[in-house]
C-alpha atoms as a PDB file:
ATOM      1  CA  UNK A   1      17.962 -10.460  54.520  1.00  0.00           C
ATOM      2  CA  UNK A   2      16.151 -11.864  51.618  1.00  0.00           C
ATOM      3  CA  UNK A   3      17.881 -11.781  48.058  1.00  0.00           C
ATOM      4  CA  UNK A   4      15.549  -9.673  45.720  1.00  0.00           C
ATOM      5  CA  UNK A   5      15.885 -10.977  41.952  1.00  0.00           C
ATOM      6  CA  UNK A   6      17.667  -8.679  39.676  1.00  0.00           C
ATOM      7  CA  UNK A   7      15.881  -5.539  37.562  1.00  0.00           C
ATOM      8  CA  UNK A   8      15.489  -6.707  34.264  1.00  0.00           C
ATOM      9  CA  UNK A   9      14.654  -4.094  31.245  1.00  0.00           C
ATOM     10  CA  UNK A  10      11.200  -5.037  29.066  1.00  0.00           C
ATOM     11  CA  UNK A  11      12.904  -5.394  25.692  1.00  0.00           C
ATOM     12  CA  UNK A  12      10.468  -4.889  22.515  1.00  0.00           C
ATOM     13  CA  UNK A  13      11.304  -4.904  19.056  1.00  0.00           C
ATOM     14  CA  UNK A  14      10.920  -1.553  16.952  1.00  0.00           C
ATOM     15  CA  UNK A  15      11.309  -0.442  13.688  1.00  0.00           C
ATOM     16  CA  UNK A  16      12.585   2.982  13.029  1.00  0.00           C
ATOM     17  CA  UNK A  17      11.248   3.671  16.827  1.00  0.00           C
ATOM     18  CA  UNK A  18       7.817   2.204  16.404  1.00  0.00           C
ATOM     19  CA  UNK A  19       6.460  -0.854  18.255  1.00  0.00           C
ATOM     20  CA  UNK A  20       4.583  -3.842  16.999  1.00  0.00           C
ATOM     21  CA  UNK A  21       1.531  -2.250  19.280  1.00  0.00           C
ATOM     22  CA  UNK A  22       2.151   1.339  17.886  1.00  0.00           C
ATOM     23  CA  UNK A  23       2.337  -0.274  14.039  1.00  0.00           C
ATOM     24  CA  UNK A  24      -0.686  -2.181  14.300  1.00  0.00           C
ATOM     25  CA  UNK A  25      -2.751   0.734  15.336  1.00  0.00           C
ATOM     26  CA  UNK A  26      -1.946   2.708  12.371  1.00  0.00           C
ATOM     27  CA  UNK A  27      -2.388  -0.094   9.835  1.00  0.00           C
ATOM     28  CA  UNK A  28      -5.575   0.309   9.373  1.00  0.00           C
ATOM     29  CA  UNK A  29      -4.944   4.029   8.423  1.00  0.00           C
ATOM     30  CA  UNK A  30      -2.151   3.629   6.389  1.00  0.00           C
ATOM     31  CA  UNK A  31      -3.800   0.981   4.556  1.00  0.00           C
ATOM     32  CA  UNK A  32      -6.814   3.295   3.194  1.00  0.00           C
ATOM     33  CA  UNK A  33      -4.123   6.116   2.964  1.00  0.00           C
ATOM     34  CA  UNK A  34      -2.582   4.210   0.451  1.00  0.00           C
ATOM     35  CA  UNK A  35      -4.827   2.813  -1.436  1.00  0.00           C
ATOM     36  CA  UNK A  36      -6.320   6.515  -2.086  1.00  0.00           C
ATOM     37  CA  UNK A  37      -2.994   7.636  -3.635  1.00  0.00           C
ATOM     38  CA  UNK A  38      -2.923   4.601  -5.464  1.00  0.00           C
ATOM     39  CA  UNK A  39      -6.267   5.178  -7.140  1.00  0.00           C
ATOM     40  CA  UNK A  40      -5.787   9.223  -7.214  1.00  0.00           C
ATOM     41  CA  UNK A  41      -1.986   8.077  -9.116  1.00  0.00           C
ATOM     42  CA  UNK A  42      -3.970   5.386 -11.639  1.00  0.00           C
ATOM     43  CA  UNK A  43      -6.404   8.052 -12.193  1.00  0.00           C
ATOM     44  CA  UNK A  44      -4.335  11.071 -13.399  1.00  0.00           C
ATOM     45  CA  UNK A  45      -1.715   9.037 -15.459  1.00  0.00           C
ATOM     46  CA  UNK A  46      -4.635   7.030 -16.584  1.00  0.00           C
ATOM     47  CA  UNK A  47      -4.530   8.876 -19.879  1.00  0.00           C
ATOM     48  CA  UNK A  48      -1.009   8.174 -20.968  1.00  0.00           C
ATOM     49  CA  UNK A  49      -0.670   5.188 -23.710  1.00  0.00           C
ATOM     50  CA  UNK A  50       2.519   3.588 -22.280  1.00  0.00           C
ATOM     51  CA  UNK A  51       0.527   2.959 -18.850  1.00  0.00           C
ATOM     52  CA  UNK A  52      -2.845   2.696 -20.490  1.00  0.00           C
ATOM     53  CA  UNK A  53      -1.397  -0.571 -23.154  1.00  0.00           C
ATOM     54  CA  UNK A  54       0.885  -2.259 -20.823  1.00  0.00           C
ATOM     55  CA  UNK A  55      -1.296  -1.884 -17.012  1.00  0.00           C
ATOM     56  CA  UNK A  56      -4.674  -0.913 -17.574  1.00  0.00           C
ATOM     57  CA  UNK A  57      -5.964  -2.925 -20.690  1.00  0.00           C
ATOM     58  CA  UNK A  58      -4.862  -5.940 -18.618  1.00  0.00           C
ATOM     59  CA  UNK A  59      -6.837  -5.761 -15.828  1.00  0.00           C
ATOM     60  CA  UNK A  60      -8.938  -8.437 -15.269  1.00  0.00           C
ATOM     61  CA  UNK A  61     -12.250  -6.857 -14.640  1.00  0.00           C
ATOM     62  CA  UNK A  62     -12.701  -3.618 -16.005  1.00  0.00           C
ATOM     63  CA  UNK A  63      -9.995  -3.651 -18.605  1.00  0.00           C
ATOM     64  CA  UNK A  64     -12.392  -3.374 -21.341  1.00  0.00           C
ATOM     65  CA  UNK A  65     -12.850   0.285 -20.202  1.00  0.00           C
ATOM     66  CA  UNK A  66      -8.996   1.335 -21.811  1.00  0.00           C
ATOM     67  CA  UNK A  67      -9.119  -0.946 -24.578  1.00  0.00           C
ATOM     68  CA  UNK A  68      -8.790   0.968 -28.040  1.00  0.00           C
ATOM     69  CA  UNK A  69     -10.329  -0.302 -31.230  1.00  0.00           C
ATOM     70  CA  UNK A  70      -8.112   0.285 -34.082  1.00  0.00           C
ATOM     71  CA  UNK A  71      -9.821   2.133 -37.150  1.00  0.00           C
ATOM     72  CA  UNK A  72     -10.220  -0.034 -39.746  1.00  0.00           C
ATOM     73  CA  UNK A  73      -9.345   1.650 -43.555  1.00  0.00           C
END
């Protein structure tokens, strides 16, 4: 009788139940998920002052957009 070598489980790594495979399928998704509710967040607070001096005048690009010109007297 030949010796058969022992059942051994497949273990993978999971976070919160999801696999590596199972994660990178969705990045793609989540990715352009987020960056929607990013812009749709920047967009209706984009009015406020506190968020408009300290984020958006700062921006590299298209901070000129937000900046303010102060009246002169």
């Amino acid at each position: 009788m030949a010796h058969a070598p022992p059942i051994r489980p497949k273990l993978r790594a999971n976070i919160a139940g999801y696999s590596a495979e199972t994660l990178r399928y969705w990045n793609g998704t989540a990715l352009r998920w987020g960056a929607f509710a990013g812009l749709t967040g920047l967009y209706l607070v984009s009015q406020v002052p506190i968020i408009k001096g300290t984020f958006l005048q700062k921006l590299p690009v298209i901070g000129w957009y937000w900046k303010v010109e102060e009246a002169k007297k």
